[in-house]
PDB file of N, CA and C in Angstrom:
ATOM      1  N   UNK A   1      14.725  -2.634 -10.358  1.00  0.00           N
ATOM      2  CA  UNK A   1      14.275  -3.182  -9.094  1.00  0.00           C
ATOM      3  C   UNK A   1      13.171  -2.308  -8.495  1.00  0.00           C
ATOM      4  N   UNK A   2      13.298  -0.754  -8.697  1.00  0.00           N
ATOM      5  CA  UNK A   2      12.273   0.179  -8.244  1.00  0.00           C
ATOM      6  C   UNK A   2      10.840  -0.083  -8.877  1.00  0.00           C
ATOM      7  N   UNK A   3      11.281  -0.196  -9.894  1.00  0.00           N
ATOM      8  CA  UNK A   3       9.605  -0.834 -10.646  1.00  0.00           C
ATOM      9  C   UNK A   3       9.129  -1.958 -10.098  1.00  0.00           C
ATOM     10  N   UNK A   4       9.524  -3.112  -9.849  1.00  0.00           N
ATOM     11  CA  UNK A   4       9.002  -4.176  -9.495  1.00  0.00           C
ATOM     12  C   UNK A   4       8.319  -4.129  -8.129  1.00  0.00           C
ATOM     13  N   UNK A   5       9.201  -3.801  -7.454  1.00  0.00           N
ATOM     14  CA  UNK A   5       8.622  -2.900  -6.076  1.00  0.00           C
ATOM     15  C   UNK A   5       7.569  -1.860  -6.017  1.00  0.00           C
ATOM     16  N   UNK A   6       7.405  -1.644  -6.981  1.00  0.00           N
ATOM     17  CA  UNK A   6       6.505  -0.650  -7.233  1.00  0.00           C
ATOM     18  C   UNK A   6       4.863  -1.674  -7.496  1.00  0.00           C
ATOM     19  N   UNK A   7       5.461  -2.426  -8.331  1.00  0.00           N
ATOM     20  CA  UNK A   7       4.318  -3.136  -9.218  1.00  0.00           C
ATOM     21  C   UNK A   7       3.757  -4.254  -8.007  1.00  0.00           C
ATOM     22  N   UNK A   8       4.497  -5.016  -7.553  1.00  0.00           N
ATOM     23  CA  UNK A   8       4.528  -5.535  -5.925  1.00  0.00           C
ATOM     24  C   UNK A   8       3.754  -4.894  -5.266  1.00  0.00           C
ATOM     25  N   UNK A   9       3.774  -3.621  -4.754  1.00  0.00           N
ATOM     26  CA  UNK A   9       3.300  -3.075  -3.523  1.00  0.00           C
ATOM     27  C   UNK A   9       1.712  -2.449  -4.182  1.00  0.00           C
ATOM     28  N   UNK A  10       1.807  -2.244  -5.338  1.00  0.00           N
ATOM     29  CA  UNK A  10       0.586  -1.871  -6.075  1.00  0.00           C
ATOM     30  C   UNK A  10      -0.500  -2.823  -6.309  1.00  0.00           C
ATOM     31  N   UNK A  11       0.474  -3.823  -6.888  1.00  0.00           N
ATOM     32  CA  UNK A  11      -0.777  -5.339  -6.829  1.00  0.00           C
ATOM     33  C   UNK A  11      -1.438  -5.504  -5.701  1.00  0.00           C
ATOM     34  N   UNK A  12      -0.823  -5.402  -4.441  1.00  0.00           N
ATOM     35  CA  UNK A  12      -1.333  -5.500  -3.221  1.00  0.00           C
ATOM     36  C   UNK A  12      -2.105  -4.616  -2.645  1.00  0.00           C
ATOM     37  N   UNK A  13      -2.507  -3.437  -3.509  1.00  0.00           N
ATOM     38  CA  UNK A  13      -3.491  -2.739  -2.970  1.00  0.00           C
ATOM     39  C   UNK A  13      -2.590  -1.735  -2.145  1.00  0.00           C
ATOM     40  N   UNK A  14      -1.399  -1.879  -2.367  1.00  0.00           N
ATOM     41  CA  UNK A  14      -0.630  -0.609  -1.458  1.00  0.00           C
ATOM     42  C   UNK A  14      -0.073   1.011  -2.266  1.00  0.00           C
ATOM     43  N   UNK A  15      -0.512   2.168  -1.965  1.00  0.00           N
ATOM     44  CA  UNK A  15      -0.220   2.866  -2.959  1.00  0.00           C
ATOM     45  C   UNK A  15       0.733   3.738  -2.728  1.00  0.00           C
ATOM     46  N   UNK A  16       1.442   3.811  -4.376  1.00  0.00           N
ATOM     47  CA  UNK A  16       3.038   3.992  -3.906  1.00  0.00           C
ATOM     48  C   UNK A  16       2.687   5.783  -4.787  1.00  0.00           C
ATOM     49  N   UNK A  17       3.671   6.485  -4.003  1.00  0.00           N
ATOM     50  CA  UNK A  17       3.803   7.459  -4.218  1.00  0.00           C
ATOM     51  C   UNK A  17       4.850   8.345  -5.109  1.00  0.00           C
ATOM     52  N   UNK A  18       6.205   7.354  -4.508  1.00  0.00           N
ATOM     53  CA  UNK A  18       7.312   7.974  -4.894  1.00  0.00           C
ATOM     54  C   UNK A  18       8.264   7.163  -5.031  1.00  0.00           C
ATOM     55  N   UNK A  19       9.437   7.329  -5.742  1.00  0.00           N
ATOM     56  CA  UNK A  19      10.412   6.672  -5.731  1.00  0.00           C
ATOM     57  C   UNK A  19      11.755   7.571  -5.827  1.00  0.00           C
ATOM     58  N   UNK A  20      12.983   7.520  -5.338  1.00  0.00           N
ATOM     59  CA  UNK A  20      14.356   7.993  -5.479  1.00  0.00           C
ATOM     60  C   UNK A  20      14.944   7.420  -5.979  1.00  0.00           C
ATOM     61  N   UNK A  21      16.003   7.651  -6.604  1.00  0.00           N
ATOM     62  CA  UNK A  21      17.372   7.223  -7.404  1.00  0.00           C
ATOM     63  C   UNK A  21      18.354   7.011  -6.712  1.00  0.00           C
ATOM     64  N   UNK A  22      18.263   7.566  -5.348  1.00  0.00           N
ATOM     65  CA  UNK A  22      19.928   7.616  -4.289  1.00  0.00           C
ATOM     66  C   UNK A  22      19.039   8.456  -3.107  1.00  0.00           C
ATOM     67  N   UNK A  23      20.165   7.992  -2.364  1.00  0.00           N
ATOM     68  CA  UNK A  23      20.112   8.213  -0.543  1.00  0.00           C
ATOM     69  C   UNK A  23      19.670   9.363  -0.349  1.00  0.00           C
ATOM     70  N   UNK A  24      20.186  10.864  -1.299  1.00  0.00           N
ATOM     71  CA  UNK A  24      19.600  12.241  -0.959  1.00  0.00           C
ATOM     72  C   UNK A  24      18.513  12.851  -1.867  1.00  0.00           C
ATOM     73  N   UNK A  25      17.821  12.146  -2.971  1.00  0.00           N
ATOM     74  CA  UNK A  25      16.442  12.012  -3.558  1.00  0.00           C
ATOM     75  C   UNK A  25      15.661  11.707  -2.636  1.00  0.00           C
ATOM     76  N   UNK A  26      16.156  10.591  -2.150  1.00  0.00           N
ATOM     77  CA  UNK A  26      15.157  10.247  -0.750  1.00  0.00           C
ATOM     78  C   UNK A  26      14.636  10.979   0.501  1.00  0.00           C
ATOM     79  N   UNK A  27      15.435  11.233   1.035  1.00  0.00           N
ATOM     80  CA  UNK A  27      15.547  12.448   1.786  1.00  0.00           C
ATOM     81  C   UNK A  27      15.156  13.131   1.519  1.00  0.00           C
ATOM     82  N   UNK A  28      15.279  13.929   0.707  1.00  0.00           N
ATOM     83  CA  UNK A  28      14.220  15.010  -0.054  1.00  0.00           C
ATOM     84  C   UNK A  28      12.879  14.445  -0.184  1.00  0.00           C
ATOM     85  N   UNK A  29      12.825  13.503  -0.575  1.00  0.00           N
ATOM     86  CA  UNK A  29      11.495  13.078  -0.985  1.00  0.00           C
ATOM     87  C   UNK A  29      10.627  12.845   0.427  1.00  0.00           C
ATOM     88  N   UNK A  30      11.128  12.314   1.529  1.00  0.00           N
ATOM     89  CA  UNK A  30      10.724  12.522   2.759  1.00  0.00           C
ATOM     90  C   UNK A  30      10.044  13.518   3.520  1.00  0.00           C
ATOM     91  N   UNK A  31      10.523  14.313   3.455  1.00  0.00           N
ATOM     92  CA  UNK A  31      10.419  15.930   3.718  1.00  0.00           C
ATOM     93  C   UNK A  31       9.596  16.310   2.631  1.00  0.00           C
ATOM     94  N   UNK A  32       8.994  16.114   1.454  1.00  0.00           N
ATOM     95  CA  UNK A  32       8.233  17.059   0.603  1.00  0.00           C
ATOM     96  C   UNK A  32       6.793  16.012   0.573  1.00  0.00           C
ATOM     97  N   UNK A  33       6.993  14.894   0.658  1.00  0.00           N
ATOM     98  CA  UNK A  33       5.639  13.985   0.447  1.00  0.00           C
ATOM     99  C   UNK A  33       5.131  12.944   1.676  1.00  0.00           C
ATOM    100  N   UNK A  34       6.160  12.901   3.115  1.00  0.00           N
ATOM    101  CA  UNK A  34       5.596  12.632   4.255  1.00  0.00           C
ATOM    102  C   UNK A  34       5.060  11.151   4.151  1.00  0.00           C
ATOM    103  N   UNK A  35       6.199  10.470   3.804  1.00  0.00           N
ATOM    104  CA  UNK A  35       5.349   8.946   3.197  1.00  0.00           C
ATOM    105  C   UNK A  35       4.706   8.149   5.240  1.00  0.00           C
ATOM    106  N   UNK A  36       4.257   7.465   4.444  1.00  0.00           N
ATOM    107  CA  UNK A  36       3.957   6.107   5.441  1.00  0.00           C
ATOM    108  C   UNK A  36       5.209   5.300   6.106  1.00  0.00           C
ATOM    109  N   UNK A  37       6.379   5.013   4.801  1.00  0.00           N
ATOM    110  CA  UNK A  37       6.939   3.854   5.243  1.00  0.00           C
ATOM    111  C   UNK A  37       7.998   4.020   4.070  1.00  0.00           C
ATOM    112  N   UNK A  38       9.097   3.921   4.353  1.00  0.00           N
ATOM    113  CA  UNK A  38      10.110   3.799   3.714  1.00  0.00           C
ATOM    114  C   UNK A  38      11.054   2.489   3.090  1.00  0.00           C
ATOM    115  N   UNK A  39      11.012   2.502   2.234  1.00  0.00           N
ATOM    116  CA  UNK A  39      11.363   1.225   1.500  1.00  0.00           C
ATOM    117  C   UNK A  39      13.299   1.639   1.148  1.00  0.00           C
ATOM    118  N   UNK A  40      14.515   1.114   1.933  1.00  0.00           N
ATOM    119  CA  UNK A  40      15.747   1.362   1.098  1.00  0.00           C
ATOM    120  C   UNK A  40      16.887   0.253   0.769  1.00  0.00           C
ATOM    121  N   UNK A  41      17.647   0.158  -0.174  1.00  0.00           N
ATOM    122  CA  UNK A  41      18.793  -1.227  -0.409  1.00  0.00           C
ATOM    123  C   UNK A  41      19.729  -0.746   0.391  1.00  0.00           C
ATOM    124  N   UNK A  42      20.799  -1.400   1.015  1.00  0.00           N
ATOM    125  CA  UNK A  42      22.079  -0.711   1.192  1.00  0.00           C
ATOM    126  C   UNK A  42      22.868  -0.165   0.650  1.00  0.00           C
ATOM    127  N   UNK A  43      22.894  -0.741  -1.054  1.00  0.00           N
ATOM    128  CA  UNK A  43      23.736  -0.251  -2.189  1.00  0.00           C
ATOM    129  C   UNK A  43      22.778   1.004  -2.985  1.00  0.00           C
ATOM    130  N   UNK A  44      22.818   2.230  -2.937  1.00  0.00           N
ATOM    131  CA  UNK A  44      22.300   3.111  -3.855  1.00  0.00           C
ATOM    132  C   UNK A  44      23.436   4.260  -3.517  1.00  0.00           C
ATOM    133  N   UNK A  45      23.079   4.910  -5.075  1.00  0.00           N
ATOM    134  CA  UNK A  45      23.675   5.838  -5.408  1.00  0.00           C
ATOM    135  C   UNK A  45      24.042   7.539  -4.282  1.00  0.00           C
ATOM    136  N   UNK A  46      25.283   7.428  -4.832  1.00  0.00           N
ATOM    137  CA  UNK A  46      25.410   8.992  -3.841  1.00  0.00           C
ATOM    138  C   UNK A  46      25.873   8.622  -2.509  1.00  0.00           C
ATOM    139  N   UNK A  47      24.691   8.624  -1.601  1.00  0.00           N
ATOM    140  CA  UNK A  47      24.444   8.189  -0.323  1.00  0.00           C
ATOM    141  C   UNK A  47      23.984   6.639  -0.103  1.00  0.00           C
ATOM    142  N   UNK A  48      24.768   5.745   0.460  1.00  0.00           N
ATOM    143  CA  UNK A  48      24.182   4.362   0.793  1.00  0.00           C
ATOM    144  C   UNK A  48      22.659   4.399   1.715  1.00  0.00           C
ATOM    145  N   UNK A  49      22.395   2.793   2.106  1.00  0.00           N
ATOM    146  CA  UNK A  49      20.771   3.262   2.681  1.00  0.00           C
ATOM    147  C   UNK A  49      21.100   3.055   3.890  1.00  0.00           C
ATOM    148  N   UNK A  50      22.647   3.037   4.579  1.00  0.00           N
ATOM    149  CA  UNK A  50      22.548   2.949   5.583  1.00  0.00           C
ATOM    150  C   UNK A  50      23.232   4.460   6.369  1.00  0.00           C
ATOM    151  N   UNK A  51      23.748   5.123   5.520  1.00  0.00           N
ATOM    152  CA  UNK A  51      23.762   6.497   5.617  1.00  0.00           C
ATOM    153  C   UNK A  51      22.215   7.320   5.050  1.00  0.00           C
ATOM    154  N   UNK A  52      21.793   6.966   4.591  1.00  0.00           N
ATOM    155  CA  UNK A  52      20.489   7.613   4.157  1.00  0.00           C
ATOM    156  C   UNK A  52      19.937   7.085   5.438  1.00  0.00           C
ATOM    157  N   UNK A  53      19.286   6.065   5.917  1.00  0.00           N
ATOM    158  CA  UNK A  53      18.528   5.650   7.793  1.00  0.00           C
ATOM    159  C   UNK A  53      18.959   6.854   8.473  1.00  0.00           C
ATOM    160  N   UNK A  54      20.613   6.910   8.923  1.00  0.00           N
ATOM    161  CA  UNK A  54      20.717   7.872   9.555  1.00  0.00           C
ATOM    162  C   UNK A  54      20.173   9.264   9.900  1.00  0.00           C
ATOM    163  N   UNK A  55      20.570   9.655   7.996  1.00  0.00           N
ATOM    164  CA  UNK A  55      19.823  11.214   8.157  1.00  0.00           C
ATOM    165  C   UNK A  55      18.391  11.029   8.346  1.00  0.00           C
ATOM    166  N   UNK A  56      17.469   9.469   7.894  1.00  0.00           N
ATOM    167  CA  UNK A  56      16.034   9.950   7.904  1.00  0.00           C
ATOM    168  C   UNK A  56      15.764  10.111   9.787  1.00  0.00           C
ATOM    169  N   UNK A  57      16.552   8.863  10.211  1.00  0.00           N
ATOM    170  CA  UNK A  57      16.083   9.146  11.858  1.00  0.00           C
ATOM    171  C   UNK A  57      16.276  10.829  12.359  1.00  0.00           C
ATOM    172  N   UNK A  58      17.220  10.996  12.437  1.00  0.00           N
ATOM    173  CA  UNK A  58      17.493  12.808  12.095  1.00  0.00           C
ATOM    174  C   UNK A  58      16.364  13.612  12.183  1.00  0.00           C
ATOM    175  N   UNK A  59      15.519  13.529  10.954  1.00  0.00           N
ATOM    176  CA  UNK A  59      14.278  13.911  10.589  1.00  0.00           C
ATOM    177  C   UNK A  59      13.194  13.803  10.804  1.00  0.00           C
ATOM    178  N   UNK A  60      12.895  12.212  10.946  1.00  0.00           N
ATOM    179  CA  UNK A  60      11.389  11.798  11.285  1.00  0.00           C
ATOM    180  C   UNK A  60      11.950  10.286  12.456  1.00  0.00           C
ATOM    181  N   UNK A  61      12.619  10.675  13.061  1.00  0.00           N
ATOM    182  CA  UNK A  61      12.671   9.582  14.353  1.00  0.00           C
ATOM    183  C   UNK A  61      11.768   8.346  14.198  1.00  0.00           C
ATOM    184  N   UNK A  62      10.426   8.354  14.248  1.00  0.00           N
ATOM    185  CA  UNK A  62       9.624   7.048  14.141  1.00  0.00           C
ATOM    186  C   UNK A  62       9.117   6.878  12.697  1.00  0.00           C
ATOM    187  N   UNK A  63       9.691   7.238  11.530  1.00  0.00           N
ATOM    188  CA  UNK A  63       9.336   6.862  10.165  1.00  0.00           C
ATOM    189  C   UNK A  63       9.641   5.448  10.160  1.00  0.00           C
ATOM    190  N   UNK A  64       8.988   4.435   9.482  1.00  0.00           N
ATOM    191  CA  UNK A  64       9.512   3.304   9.716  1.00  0.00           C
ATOM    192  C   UNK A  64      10.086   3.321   8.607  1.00  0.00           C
ATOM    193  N   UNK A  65      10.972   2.363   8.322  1.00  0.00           N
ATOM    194  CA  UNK A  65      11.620   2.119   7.612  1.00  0.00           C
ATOM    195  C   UNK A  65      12.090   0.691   7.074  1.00  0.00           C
ATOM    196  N   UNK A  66      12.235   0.381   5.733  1.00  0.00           N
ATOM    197  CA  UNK A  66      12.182  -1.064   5.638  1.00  0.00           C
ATOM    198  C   UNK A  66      13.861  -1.200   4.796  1.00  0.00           C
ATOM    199  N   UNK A  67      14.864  -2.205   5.279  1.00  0.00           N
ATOM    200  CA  UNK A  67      15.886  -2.486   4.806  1.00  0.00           C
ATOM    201  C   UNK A  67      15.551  -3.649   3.714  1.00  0.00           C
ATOM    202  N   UNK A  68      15.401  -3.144   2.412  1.00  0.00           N
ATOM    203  CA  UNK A  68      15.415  -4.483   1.782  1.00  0.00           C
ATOM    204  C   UNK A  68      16.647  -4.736   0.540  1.00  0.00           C
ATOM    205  N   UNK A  69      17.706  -5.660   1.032  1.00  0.00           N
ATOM    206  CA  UNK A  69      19.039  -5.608   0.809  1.00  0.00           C
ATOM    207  C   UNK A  69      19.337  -7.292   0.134  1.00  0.00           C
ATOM    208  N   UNK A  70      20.160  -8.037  -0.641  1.00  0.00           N
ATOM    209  CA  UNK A  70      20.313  -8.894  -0.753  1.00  0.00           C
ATOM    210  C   UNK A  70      21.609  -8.824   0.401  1.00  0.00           C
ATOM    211  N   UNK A  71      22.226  -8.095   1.305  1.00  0.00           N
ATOM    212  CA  UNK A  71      23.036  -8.032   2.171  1.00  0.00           C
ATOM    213  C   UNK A  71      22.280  -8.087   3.626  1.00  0.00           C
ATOM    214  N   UNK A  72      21.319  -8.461   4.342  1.00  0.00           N
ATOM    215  CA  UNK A  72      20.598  -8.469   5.346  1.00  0.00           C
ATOM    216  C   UNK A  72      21.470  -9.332   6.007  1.00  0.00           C
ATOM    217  N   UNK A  73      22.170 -10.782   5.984  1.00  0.00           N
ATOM    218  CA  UNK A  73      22.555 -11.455   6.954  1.00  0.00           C
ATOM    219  C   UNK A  73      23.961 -10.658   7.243  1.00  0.00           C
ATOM    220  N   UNK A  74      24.638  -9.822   6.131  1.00  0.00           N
ATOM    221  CA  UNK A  74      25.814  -8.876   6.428  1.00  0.00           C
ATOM    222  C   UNK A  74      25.190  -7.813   7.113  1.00  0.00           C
ATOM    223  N   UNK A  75      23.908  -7.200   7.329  1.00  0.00           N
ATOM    224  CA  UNK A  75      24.066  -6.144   7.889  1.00  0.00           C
ATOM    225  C   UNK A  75      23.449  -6.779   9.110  1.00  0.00           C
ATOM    226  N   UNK A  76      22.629  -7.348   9.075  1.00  0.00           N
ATOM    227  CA  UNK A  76      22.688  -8.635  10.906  1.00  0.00           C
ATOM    228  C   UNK A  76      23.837  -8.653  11.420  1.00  0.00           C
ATOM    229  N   UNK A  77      24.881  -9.484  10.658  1.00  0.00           N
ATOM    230  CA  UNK A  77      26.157  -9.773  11.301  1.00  0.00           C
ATOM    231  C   UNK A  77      27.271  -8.746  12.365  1.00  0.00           C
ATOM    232  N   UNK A  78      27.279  -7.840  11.676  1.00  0.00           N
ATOM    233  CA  UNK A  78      27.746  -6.787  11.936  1.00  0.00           C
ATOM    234  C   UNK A  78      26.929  -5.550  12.372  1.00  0.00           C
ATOM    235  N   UNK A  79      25.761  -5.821  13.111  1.00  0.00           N
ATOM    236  CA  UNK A  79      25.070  -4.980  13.706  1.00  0.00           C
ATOM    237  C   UNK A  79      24.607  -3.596  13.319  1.00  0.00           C
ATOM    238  N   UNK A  80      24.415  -3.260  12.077  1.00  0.00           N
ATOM    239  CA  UNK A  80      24.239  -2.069  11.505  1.00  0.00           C
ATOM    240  C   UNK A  80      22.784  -2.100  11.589  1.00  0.00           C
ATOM    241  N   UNK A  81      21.831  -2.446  12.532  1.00  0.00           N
ATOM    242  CA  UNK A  81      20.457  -2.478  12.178  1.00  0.00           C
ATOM    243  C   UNK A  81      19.770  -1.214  13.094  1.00  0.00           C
ATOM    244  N   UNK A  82      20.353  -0.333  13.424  1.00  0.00           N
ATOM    245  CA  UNK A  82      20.169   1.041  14.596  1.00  0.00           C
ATOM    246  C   UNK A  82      19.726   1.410  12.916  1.00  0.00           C
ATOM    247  N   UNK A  83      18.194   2.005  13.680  1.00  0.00           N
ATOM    248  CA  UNK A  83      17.152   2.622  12.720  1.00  0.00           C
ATOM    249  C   UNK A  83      16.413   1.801  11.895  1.00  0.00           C
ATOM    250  N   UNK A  84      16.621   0.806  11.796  1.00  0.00           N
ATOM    251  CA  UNK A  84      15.835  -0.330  11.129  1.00  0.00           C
ATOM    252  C   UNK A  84      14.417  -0.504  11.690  1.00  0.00           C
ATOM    253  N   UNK A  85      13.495  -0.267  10.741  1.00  0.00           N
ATOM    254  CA  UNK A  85      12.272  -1.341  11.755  1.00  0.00           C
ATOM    255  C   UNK A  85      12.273  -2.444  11.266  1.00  0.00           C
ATOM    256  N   UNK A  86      12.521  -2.989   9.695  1.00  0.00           N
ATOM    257  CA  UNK A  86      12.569  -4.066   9.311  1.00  0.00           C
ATOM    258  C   UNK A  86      13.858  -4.685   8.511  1.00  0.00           C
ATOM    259  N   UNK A  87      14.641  -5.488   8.455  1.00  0.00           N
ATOM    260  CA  UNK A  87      14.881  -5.654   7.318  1.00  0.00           C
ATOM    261  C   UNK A  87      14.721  -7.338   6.605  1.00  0.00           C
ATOM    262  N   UNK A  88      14.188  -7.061   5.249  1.00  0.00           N
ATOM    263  CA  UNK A  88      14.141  -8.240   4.538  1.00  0.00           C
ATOM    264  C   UNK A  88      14.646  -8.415   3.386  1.00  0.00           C
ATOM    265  N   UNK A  89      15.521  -9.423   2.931  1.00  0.00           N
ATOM    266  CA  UNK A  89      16.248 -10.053   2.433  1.00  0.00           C
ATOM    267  C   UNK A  89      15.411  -9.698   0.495  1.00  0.00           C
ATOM    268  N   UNK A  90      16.239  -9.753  -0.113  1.00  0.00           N
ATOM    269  CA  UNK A  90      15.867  -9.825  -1.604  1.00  0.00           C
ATOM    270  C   UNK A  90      15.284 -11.051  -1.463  1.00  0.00           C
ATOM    271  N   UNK A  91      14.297 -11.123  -2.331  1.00  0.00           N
ATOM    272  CA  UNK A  91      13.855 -12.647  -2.757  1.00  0.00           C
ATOM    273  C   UNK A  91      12.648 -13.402  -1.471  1.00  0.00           C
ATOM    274  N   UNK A  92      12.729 -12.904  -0.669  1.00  0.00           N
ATOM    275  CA  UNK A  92      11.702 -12.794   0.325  1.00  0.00           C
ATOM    276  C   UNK A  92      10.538 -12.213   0.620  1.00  0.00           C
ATOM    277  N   UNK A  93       9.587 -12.319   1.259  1.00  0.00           N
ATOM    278  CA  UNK A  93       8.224 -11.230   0.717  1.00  0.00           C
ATOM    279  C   UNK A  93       8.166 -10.668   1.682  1.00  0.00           C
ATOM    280  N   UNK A  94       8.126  -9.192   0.507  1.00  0.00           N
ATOM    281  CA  UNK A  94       8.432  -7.607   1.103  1.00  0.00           C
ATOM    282  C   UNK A  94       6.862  -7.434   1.627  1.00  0.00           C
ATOM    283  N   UNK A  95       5.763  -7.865   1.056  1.00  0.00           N
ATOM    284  CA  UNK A  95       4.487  -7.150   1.065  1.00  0.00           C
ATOM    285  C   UNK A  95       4.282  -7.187   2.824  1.00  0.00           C
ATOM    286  N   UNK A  96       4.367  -7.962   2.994  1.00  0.00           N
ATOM    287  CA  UNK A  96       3.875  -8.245   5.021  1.00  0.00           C
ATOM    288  C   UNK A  96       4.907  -7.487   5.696  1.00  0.00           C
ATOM    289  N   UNK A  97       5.893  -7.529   5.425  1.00  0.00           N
ATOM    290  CA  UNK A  97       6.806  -6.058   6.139  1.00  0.00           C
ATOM    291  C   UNK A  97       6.287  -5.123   5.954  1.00  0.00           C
ATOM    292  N   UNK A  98       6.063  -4.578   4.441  1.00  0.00           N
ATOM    293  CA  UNK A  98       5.243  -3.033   4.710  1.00  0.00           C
ATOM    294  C   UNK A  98       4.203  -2.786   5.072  1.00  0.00           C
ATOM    295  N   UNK A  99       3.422  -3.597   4.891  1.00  0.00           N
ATOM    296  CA  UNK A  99       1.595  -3.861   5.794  1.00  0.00           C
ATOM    297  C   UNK A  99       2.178  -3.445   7.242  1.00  0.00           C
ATOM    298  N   UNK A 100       3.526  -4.738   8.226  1.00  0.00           N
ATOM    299  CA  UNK A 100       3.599  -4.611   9.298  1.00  0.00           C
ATOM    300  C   UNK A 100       4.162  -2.709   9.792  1.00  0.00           C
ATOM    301  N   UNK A 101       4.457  -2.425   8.589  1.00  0.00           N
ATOM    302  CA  UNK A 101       5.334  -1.383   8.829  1.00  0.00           C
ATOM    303  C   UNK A 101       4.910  -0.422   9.120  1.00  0.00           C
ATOM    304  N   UNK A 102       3.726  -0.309   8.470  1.00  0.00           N
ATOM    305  CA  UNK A 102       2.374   1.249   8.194  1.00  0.00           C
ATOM    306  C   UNK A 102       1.408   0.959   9.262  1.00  0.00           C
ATOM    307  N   UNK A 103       0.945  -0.319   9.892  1.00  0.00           N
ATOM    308  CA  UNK A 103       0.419  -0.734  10.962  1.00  0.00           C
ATOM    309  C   UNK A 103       1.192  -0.164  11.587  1.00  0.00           C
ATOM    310  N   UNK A 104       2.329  -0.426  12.227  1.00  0.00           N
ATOM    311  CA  UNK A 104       3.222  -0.194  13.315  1.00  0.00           C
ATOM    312  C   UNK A 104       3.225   1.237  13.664  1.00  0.00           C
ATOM    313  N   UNK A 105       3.492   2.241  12.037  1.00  0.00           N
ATOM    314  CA  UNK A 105       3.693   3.699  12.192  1.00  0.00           C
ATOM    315  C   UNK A 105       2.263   3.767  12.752  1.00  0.00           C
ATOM    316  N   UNK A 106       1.299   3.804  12.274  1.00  0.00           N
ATOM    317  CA  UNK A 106      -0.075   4.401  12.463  1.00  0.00           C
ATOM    318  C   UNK A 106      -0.513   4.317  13.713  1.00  0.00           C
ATOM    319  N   UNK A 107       0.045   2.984  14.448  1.00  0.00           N
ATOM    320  CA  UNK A 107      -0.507   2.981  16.149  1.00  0.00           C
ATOM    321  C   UNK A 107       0.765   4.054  16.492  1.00  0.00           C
ATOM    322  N   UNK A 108       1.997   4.510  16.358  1.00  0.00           N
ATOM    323  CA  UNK A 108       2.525   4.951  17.005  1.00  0.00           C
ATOM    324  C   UNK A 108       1.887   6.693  16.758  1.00  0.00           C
ATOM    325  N   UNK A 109       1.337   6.597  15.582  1.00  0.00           N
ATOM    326  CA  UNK A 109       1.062   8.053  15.123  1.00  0.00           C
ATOM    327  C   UNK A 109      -0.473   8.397  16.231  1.00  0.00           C
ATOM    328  N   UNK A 110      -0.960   7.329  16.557  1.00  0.00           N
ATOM    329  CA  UNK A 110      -2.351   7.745  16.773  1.00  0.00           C
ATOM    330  C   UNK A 110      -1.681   7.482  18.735  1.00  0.00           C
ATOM    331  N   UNK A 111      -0.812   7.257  18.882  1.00  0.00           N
ATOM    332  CA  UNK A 111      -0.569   7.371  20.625  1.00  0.00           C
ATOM    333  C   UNK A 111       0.063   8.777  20.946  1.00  0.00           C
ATOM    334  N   UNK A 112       0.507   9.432  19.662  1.00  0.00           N
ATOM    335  CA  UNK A 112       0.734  10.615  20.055  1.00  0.00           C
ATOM    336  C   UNK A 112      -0.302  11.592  19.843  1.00  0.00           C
TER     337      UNK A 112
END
């Protein structure tokens, strides 16, 4: 799934940097390469992505962050969306969330 996402966000002229295996690769990877925009599932290894949100808010408070889960109407339902800037559904198009996402960070980066 990381590849395709990869190949996705690349076709589009978006350039990807990094990828993790689980919730605390990520994290790490946060902290060493300072991305734009964070791409996570709910289901990954180690650490879930909704324990991984947590620690990133922790860290970088306005990192945006994108939930992309085939579980989105479960994590709607049940209100787990604290730290979310986006989330979109498997099978739905990711590319305009992360466009909206890196837009969004960049005005917030340039008001500070």
């Amino acid at each position: 799934m990381r590849k395709a996402i990869r190949a996705q966000l690349e076709a589009a002229g978006i350039e990807t940097i990094s990828e993790a295996t689980d919730g605390y690769e990520a994290i790490a990877k946060v902290l060493t390469v300072n991305p734009d925009v964070v791409i996570l599932d709910v289901a990954m290894l180690r650490l879930n992505g909704l324990d991984t949100i947590k620690e990133l808010r922790k860290l970088r408070p306005k990192l945006p962050i994108i939930l992309h889960t085939q579980y989105a109407d479960a994590v709607r339902s049940l209100g787990l969306l604290k730290g979310v800037t986006k989330i979109v559904s498997k099978g739905d198009p990711l590319i305009p969330a992360v466009l909206d996402a890196i837009d969004s960070g960049a005005r917030l980066a340039a008001a500070h």
